[in-house]
PDB file of N, CA and C in Angstrom:
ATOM      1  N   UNK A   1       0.826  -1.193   0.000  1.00  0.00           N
ATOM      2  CA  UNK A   1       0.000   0.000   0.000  1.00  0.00           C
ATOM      3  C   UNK A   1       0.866   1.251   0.000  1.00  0.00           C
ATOM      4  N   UNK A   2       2.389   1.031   0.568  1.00  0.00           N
ATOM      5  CA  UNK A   2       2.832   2.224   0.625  1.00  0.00           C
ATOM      6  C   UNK A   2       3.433   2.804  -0.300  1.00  0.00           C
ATOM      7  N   UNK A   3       3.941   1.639  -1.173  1.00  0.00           N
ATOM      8  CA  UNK A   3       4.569   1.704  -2.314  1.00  0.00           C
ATOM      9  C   UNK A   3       3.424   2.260  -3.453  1.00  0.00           C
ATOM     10  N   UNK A   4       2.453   1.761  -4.031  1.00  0.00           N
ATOM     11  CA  UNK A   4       1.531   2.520  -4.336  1.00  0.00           C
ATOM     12  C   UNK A   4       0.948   4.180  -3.958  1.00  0.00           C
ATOM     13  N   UNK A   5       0.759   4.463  -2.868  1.00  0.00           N
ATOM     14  CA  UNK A   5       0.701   5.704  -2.627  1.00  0.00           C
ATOM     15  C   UNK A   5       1.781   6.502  -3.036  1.00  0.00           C
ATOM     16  N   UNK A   6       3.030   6.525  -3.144  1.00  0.00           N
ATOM     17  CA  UNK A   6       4.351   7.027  -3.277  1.00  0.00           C
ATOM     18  C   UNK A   6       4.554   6.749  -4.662  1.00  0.00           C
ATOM     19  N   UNK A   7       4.153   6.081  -5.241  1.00  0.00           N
ATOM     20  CA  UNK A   7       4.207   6.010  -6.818  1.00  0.00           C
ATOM     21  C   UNK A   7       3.112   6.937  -7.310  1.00  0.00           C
ATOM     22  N   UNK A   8       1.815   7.170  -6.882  1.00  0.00           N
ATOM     23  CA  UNK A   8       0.998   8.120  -7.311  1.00  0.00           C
ATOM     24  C   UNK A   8       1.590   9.325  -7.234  1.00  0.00           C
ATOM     25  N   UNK A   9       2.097   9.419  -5.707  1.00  0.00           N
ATOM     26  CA  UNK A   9       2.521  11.001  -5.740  1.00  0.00           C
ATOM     27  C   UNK A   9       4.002  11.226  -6.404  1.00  0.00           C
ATOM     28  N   UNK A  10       4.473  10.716  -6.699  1.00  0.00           N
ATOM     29  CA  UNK A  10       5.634  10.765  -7.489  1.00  0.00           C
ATOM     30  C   UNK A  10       5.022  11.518  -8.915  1.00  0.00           C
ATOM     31  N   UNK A  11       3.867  10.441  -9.267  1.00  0.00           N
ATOM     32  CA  UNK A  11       3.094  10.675 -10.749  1.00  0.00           C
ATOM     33  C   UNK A  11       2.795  12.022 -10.303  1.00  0.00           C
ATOM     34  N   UNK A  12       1.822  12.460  -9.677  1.00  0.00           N
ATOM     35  CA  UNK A  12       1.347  13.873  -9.074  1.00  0.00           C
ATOM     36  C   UNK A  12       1.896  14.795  -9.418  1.00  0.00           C
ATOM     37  N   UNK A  13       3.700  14.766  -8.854  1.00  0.00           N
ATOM     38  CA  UNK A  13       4.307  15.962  -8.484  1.00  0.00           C
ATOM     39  C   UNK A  13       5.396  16.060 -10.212  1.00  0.00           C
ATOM     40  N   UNK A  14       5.407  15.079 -10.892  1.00  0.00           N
ATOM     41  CA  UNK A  14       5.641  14.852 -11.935  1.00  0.00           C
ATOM     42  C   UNK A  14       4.809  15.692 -13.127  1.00  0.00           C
ATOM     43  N   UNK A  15       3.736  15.451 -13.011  1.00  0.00           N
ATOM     44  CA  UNK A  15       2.880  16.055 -13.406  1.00  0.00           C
ATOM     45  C   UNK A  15       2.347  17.346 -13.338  1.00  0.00           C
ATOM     46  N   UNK A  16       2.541  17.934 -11.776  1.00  0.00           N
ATOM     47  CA  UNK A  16       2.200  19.127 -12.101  1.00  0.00           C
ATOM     48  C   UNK A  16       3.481  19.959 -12.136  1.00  0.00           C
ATOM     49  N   UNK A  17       4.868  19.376 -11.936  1.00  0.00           N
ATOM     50  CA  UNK A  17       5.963  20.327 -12.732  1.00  0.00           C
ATOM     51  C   UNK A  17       5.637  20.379 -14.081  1.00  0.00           C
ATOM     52  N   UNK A  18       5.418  19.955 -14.762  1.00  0.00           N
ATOM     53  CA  UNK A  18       5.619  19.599 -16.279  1.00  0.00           C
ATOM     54  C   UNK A  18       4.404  20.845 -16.622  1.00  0.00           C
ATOM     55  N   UNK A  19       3.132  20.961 -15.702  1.00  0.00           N
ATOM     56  CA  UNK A  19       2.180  21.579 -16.283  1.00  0.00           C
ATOM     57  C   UNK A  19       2.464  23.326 -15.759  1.00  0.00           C
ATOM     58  N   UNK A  20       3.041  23.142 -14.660  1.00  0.00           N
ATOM     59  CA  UNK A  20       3.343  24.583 -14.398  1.00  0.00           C
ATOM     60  C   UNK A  20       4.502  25.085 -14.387  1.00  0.00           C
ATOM     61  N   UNK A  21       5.337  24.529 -15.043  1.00  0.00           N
ATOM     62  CA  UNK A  21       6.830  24.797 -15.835  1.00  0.00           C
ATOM     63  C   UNK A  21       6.553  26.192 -16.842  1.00  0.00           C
ATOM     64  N   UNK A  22       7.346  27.181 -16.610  1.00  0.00           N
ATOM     65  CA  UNK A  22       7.035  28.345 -17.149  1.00  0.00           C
ATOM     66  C   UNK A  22       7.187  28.453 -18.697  1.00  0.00           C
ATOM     67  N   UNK A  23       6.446  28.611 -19.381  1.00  0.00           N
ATOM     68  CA  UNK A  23       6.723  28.694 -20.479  1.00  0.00           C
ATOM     69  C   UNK A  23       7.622  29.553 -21.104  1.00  0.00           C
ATOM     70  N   UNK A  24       8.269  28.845 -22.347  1.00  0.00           N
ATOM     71  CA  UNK A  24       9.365  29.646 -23.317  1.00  0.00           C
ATOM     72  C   UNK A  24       8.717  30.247 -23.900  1.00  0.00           C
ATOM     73  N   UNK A  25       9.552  31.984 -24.020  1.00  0.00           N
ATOM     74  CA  UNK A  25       9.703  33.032 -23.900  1.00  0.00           C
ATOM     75  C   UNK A  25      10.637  33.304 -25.322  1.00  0.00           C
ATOM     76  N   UNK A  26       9.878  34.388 -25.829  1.00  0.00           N
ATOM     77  CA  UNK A  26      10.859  34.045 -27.457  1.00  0.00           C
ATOM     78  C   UNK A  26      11.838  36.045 -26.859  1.00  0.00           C
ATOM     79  N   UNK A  27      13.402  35.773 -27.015  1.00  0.00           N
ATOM     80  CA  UNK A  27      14.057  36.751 -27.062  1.00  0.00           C
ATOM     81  C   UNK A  27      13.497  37.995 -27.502  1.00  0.00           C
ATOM     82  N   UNK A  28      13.377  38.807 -26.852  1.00  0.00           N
ATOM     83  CA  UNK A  28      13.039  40.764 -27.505  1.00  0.00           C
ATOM     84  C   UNK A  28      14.013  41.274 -28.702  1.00  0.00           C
ATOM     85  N   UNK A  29      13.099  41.291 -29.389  1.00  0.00           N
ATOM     86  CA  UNK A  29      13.920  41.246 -30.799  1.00  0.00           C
ATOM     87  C   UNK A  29      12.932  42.845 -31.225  1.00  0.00           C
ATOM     88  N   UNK A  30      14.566  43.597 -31.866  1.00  0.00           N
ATOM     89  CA  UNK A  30      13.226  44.537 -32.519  1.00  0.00           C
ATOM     90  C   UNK A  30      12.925  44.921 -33.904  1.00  0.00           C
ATOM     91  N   UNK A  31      11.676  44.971 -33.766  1.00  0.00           N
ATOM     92  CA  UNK A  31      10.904  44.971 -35.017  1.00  0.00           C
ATOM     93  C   UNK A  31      10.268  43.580 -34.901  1.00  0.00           C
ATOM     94  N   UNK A  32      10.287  42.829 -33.851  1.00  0.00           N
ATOM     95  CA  UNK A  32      10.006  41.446 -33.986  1.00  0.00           C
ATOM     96  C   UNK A  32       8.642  40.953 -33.799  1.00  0.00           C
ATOM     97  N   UNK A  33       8.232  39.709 -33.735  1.00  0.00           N
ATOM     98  CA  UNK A  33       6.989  39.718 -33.616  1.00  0.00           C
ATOM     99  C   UNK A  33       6.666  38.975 -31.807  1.00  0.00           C
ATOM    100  N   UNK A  34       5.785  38.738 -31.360  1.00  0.00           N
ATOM    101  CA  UNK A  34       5.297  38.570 -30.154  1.00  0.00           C
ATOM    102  C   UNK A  34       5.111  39.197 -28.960  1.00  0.00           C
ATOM    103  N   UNK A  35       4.817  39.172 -27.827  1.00  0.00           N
ATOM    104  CA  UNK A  35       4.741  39.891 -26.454  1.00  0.00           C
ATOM    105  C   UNK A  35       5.788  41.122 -26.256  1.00  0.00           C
ATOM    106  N   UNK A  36       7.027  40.173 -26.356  1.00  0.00           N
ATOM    107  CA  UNK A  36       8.267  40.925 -26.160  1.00  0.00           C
ATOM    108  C   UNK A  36       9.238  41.352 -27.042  1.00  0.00           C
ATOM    109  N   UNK A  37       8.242  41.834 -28.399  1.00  0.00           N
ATOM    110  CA  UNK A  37       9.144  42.865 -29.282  1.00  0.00           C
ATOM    111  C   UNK A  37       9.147  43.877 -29.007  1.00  0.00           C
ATOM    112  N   UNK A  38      10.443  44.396 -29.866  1.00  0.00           N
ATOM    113  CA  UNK A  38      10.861  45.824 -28.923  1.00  0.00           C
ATOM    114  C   UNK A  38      10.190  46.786 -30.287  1.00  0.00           C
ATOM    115  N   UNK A  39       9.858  47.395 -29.733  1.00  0.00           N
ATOM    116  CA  UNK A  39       8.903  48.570 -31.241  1.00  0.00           C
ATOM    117  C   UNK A  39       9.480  49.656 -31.388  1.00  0.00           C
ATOM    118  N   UNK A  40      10.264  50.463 -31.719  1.00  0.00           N
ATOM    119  CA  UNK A  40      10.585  52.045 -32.099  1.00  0.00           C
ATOM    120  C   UNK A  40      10.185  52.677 -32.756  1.00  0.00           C
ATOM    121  N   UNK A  41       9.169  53.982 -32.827  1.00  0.00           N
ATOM    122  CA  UNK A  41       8.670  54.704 -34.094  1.00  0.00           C
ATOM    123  C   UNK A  41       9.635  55.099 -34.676  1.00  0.00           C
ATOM    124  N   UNK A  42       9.309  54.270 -36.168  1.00  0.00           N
ATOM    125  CA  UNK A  42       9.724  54.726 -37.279  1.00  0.00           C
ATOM    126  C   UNK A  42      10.250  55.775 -37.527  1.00  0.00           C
ATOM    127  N   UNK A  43       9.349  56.915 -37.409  1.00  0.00           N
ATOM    128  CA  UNK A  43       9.913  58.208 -37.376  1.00  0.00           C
ATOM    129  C   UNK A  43      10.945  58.519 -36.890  1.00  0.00           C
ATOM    130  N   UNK A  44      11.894  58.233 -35.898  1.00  0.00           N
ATOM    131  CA  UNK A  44      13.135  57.976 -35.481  1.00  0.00           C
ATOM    132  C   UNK A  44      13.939  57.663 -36.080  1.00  0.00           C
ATOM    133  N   UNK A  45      14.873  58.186 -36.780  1.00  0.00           N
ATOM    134  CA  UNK A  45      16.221  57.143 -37.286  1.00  0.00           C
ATOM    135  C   UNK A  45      17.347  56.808 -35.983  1.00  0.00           C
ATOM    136  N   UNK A  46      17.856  55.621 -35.966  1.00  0.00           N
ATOM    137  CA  UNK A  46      18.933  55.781 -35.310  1.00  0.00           C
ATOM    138  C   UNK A  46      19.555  56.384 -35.050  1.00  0.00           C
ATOM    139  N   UNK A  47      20.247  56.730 -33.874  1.00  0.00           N
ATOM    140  CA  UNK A  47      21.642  57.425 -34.061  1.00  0.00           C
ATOM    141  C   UNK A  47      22.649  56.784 -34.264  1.00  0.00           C
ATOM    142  N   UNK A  48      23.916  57.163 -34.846  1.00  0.00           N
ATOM    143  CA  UNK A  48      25.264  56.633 -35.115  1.00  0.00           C
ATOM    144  C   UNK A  48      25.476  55.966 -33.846  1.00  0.00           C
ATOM    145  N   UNK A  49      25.259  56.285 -32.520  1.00  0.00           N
ATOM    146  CA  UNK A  49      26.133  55.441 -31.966  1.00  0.00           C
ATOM    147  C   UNK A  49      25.666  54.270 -31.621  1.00  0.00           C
ATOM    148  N   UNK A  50      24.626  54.007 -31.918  1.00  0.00           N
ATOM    149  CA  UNK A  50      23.508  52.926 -31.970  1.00  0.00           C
ATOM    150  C   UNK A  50      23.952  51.605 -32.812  1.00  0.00           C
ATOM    151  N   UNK A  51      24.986  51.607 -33.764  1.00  0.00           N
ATOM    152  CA  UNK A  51      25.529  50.485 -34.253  1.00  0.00           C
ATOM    153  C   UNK A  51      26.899  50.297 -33.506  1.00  0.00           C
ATOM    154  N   UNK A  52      26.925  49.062 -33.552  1.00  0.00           N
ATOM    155  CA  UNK A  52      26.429  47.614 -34.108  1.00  0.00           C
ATOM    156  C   UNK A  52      25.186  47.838 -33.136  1.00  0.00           C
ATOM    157  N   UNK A  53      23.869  47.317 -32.915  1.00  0.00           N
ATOM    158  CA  UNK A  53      23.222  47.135 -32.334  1.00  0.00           C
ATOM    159  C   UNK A  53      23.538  46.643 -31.351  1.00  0.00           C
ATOM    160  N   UNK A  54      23.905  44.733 -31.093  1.00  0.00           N
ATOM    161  CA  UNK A  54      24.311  44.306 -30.918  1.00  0.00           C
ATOM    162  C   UNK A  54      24.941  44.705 -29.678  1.00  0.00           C
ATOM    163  N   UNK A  55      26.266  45.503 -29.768  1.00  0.00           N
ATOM    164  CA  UNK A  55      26.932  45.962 -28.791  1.00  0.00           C
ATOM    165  C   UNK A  55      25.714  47.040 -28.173  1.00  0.00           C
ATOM    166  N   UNK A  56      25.618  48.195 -28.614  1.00  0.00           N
ATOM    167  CA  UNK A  56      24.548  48.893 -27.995  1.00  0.00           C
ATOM    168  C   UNK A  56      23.566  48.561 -26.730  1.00  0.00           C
ATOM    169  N   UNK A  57      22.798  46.840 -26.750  1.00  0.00           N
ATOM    170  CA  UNK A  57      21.977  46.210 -26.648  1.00  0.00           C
ATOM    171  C   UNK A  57      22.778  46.108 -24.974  1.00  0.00           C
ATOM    172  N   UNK A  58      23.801  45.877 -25.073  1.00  0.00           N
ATOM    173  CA  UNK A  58      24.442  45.073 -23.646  1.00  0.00           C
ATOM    174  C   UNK A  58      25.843  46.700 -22.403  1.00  0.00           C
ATOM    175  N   UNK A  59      25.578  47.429 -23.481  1.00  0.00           N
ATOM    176  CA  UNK A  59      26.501  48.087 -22.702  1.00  0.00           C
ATOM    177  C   UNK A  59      25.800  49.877 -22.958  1.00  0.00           C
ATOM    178  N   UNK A  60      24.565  49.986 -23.304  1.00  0.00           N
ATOM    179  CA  UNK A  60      23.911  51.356 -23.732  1.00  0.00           C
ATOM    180  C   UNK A  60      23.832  52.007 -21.757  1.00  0.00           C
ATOM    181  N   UNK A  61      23.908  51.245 -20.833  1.00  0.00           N
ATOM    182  CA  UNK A  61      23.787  52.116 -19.739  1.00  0.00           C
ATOM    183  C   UNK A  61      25.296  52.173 -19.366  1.00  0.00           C
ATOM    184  N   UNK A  62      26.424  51.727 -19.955  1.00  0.00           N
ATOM    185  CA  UNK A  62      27.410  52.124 -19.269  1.00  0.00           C
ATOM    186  C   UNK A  62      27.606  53.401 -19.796  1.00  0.00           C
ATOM    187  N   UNK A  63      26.937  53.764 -20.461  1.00  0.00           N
ATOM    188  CA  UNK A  63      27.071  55.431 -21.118  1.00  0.00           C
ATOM    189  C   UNK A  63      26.482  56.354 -20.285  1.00  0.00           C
ATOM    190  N   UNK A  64      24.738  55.327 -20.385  1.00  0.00           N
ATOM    191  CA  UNK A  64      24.430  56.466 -18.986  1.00  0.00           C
ATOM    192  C   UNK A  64      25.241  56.893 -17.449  1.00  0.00           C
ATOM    193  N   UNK A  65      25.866  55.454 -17.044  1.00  0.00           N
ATOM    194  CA  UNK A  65      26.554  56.033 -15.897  1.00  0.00           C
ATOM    195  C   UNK A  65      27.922  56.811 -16.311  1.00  0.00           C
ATOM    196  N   UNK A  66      28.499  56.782 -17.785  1.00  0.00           N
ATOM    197  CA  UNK A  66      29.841  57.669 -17.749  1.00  0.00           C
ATOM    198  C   UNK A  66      28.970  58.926 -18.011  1.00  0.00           C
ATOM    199  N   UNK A  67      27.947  59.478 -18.522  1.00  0.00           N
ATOM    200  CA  UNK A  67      27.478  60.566 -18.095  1.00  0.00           C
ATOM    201  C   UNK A  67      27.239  61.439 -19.152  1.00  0.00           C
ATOM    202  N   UNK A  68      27.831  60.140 -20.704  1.00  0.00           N
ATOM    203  CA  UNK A  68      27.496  60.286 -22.039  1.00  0.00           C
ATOM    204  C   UNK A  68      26.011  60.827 -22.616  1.00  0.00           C
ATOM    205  N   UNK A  69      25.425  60.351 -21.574  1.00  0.00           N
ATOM    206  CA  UNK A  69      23.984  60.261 -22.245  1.00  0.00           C
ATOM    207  C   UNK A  69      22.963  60.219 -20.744  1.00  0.00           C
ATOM    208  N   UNK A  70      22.205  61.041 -20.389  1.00  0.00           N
ATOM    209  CA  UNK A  70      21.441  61.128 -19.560  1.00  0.00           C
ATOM    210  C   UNK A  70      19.967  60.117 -19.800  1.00  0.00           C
ATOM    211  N   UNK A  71      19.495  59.294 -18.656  1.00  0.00           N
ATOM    212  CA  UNK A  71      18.319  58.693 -19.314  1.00  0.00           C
ATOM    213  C   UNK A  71      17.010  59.673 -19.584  1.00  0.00           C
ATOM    214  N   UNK A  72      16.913  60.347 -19.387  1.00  0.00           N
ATOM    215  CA  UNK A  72      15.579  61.478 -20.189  1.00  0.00           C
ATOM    216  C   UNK A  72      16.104  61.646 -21.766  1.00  0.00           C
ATOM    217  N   UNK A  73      17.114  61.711 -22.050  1.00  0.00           N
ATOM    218  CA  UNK A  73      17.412  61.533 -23.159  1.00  0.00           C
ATOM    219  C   UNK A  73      17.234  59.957 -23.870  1.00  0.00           C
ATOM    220  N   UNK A  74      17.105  59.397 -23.599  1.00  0.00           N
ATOM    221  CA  UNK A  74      16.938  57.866 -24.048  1.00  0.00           C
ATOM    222  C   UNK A  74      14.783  58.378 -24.101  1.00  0.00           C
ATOM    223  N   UNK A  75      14.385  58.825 -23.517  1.00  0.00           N
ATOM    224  CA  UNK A  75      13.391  58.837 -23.643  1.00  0.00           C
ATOM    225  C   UNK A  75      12.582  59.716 -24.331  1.00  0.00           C
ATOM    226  N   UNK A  76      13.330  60.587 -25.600  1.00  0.00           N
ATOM    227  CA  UNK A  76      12.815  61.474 -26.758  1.00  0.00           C
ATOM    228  C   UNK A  76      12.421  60.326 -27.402  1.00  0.00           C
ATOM    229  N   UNK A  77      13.118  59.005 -28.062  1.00  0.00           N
ATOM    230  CA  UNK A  77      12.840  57.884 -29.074  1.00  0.00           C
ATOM    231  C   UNK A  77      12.097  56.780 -28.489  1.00  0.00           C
ATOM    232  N   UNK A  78      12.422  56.330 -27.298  1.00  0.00           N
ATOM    233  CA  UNK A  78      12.051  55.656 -26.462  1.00  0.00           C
ATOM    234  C   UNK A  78      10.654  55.368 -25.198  1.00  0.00           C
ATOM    235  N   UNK A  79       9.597  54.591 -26.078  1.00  0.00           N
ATOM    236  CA  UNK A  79       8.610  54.632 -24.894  1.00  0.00           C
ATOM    237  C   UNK A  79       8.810  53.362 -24.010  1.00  0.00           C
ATOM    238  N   UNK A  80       9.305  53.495 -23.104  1.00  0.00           N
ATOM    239  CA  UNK A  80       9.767  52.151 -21.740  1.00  0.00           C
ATOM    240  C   UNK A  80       8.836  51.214 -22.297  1.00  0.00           C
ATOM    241  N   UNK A  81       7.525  51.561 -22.082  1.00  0.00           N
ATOM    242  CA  UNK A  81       6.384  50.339 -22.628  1.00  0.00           C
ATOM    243  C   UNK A  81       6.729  49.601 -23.461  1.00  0.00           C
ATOM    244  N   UNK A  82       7.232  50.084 -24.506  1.00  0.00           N
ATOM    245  CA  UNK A  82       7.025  49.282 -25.942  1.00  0.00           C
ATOM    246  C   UNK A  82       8.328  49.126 -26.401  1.00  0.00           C
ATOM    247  N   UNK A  83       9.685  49.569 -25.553  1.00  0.00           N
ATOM    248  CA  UNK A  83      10.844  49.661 -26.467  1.00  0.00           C
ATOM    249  C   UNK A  83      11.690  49.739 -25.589  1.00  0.00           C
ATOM    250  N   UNK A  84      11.599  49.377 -23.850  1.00  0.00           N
ATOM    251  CA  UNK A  84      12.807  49.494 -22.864  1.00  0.00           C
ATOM    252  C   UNK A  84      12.182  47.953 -21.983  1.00  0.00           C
ATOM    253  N   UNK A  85      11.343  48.128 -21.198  1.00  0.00           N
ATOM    254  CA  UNK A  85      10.810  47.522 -20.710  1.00  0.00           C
ATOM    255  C   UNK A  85      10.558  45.894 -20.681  1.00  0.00           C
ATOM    256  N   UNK A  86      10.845  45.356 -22.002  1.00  0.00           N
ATOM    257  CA  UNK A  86      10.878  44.291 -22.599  1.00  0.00           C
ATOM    258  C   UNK A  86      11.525  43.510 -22.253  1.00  0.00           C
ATOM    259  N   UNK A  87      12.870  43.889 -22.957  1.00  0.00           N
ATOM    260  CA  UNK A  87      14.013  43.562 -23.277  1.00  0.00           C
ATOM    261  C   UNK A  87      14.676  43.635 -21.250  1.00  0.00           C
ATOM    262  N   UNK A  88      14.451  44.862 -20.678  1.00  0.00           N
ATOM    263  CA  UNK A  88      15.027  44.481 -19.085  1.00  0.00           C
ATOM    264  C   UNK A  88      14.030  43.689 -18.280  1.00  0.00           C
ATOM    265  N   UNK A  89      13.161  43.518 -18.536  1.00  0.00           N
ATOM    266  CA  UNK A  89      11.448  42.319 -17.744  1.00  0.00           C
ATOM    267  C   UNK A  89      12.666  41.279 -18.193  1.00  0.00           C
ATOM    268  N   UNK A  90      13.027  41.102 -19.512  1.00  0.00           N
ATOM    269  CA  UNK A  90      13.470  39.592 -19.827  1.00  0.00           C
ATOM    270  C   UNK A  90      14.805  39.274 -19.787  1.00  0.00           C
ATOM    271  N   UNK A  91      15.763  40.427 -18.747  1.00  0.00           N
ATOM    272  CA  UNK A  91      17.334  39.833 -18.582  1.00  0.00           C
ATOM    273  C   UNK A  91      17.215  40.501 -17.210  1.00  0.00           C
ATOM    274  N   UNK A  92      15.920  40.667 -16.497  1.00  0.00           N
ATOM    275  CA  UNK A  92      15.851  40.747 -14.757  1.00  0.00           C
ATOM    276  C   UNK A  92      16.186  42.095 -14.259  1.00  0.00           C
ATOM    277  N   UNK A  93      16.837  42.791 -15.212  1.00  0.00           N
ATOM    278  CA  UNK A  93      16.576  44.590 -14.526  1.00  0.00           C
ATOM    279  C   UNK A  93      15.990  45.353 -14.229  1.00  0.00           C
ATOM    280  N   UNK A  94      15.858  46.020 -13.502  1.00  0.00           N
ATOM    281  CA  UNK A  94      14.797  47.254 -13.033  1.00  0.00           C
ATOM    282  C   UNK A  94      13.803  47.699 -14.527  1.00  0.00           C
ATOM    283  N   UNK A  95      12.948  47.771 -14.206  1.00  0.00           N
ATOM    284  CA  UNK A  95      12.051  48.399 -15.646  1.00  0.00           C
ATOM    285  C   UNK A  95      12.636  50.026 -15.662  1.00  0.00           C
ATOM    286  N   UNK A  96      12.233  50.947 -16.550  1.00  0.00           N
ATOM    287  CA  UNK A  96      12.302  52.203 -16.799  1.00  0.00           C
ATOM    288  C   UNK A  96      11.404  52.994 -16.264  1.00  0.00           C
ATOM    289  N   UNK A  97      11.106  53.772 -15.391  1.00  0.00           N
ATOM    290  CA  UNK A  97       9.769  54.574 -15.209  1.00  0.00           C
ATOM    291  C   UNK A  97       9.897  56.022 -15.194  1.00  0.00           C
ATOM    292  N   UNK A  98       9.575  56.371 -16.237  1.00  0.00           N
ATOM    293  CA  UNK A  98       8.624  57.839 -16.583  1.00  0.00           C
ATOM    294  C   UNK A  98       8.842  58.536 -15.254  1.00  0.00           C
ATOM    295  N   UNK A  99       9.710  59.520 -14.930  1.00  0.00           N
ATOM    296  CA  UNK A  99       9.846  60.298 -13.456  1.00  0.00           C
ATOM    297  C   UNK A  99       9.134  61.454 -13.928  1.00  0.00           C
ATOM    298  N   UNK A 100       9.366  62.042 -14.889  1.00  0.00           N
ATOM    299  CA  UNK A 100       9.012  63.670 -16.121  1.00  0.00           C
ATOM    300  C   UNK A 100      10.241  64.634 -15.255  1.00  0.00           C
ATOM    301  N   UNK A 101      11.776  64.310 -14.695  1.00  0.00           N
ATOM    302  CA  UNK A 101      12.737  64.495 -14.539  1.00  0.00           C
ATOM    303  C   UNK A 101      12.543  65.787 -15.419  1.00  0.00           C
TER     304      UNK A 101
END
């Protein structure tokens, strides 16, 4: 009997990892499609220092802290919602919030 009970709950707890295992999450890509694409109006062109992307993508706040670039300035092109927010929800950083600094 005991062995049976302990095989169910084995099945149980088997089962409900598998069902409440968080689902995959497709990378913030922009221009991309799903939840967590990153959107920029068009109307915007890049700026030069914005390439490679790539690099941009992983080191754009070490600018803000050398003092290159203030974040209210990131936020003329930039709506946190649709084009900051994403991309840091999905590598665990603080979100962006709108102070009107």
């Amino acid at each position: 009997m005991r062995k049976v009970f302990l095989i169910i709950a084995v099945v149980v707890i088997v089962l409900l990892v598998v069902g409440f295992y968080p689902s995959w999450a497709e990378k913030p890509v922009k221009d991309g499609t799903g939840p967590l694409a990153v959107r920029i109006d068009a109307r915007y062109p890049a700026p030069e220092y914005h390439s490679p992307l790539d690099w941009w993508q992983t080191h754009h706040m070490d600018m803000v802290n050398r003092g290159d670039l203030a974040k209210t300035d990131c936020l003329y092109c930039h709506e946190p919602v649709k084009s900051c927010n994403n991309c840091h929800g999905y590598v665990g950083v603080d979100p962006i919030v709108e102070t009107g600094e």
